[in-house]
Protein backbone atom coordinates (compact mmCIF):
# COMPACT_ATOMS: atom_id res chain seq x y z
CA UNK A 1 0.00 0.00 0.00
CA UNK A 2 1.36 3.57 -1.09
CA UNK A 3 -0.40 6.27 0.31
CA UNK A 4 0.40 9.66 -1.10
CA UNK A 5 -1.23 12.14 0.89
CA UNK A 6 -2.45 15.71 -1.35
CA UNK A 7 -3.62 17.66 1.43
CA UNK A 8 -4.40 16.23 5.21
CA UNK A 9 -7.91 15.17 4.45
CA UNK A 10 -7.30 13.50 0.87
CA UNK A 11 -4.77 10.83 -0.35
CA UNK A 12 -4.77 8.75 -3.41
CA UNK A 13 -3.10 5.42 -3.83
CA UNK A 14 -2.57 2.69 -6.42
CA UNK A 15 -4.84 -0.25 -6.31
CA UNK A 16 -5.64 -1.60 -2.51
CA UNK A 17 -6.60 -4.96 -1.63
CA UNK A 18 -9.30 -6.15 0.84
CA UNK A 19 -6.50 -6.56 3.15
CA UNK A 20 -4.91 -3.24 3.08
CA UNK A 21 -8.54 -1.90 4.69
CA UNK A 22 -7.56 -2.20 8.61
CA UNK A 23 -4.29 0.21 8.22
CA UNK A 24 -6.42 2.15 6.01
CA UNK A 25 -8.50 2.74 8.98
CA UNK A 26 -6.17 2.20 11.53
CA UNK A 27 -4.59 5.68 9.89
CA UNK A 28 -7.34 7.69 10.48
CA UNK A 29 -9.09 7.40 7.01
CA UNK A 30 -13.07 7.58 7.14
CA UNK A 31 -14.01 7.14 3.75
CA UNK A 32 -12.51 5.02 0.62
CA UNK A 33 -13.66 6.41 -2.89
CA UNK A 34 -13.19 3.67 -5.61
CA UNK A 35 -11.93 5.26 -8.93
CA UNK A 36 -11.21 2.39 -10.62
CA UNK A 37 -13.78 0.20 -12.81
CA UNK A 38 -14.32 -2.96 -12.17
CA UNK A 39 -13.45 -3.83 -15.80
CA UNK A 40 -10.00 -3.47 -15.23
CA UNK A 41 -9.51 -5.93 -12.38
CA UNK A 42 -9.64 -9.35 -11.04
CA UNK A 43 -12.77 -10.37 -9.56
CA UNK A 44 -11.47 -10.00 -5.46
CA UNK A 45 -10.80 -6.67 -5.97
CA UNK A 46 -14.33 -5.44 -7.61
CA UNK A 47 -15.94 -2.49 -6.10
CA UNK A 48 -18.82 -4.84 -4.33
CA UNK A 49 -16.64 -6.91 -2.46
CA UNK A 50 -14.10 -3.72 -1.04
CA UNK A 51 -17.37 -1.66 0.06
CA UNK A 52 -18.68 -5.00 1.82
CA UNK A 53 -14.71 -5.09 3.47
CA UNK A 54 -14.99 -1.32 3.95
CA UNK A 55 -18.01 -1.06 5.63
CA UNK A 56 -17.79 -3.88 7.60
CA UNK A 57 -14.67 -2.00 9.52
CA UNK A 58 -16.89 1.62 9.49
CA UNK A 59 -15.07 3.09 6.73
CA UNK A 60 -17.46 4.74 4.67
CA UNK A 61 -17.04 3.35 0.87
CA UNK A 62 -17.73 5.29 -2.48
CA UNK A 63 -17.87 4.18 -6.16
CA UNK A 64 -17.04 6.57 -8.56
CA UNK A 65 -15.09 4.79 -11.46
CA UNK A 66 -13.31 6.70 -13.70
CA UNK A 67 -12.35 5.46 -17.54
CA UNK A 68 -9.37 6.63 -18.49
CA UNK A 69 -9.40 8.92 -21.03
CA UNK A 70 -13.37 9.28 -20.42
CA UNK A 71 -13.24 11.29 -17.34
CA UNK A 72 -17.17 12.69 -17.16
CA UNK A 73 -18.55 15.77 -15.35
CA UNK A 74 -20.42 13.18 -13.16
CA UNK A 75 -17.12 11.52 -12.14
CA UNK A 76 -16.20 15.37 -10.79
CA UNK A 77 -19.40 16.19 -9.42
CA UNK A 78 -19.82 12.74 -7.80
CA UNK A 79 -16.09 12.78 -6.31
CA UNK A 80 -16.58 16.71 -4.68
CA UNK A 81 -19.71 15.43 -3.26
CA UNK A 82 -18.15 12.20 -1.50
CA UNK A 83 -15.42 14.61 -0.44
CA UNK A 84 -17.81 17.28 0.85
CA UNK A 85 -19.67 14.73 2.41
CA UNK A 86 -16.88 12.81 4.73
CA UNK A 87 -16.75 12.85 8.32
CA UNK A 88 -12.68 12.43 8.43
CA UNK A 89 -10.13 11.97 6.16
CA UNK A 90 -10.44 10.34 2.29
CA UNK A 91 -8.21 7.69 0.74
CA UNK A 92 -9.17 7.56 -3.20
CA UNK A 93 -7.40 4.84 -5.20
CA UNK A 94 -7.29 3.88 -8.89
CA UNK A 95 -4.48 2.19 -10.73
CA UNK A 96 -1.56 4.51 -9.82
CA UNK A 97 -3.40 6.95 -8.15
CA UNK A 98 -3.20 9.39 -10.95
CA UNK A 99 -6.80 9.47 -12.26
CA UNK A 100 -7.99 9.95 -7.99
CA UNK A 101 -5.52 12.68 -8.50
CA UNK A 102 -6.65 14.27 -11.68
CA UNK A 103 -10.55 13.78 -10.48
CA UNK A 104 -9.17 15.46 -7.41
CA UNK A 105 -8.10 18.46 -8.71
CA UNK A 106 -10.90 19.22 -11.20
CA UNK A 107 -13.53 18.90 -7.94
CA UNK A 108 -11.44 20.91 -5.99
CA UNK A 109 -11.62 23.85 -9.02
CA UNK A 110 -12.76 27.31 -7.58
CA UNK A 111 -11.84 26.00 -3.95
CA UNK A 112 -7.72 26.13 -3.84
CA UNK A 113 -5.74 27.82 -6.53
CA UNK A 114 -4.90 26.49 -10.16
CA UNK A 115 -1.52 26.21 -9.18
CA UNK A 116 -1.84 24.31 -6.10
CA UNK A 117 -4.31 21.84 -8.05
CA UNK A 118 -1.00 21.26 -10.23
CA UNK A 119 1.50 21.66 -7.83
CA UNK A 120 0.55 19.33 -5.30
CA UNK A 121 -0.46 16.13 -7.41
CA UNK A 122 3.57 16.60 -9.25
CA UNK A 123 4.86 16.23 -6.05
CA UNK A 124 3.95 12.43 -6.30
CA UNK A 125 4.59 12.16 -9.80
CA UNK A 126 1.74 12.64 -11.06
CA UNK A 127 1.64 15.68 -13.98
CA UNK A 128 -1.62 17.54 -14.28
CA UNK A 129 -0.52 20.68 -16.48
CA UNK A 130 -2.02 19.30 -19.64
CA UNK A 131 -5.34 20.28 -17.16
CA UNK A 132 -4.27 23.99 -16.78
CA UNK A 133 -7.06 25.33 -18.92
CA UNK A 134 -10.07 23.04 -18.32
CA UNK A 135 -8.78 23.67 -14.26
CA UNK A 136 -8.85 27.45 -14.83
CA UNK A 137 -12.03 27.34 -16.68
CA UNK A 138 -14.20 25.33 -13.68
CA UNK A 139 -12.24 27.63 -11.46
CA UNK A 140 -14.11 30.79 -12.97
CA UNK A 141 -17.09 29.02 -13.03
CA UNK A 142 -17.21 28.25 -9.16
């Protein structure tokens, strides 16, 4: 498990497993947002089977998968709600964590500055500039 923290109440991560969910908790986290269809993994690690492993430890568990290369105003809207909505801190995951990064930083448009949205993400590697105007544009909008 590789937990890159973007601010103190939201991390991403690449994939997790089942058994990853007690240190997920045990670190403070009270809510896991799924980014990653279930199309693109094995059957044990399908969104119905972490929520049931999720929320049988209290962690609150959200599904908002996100196609690469498909990324949908829903997917934006759906992740600031889940964000707004959490009681403690948020753990999103996807394949390498980018795409809980890029969702990230499109729902958090209009709330921190364009920079930061690009800043903070490349300090884990992942590179959001190519988002610079679509971030800029939701960040006039709201």
């Amino acid at each position: 498990m590789d937990i890159r923290p973007l601010t103190p109440d939201y991390a991403v991560s690449p994939q997790i497993d089942p058994s990853d969910l007690p240190a997920i908790k045990a670190a403070g986290f009270a809510m896991v947002i799924d980014n990653r269809p279930d199309a693109e993994i094995p059957a044990p690690l399908h969104a119905t089977t972490m929520q049931a492993a999720a929320q049988a430890l209290g962690l609150t568990f959200v599904v908002n998968p996100v196609i690469g290369g498909a990324l949908t105003l829903a997917n934006v809207d759906a992740q600031r709600a889940a964000i707004a909505a959490a009681t403690g801190p948020v753990l999103a995951y996807c394949a390498s964590g980018n795409r809980s990064s890029v969702v990230w930083a499109l729902s958090q448009a209009g709330h921190l500055p364009v920079e930061d949205l690009i800043a903070i993400p490349a300090r884990h590697g992942y590179q959001l500039e190519h988002l610079r105007p679509q971030l800029e544009t939701l960040s006039r909008q709201g």
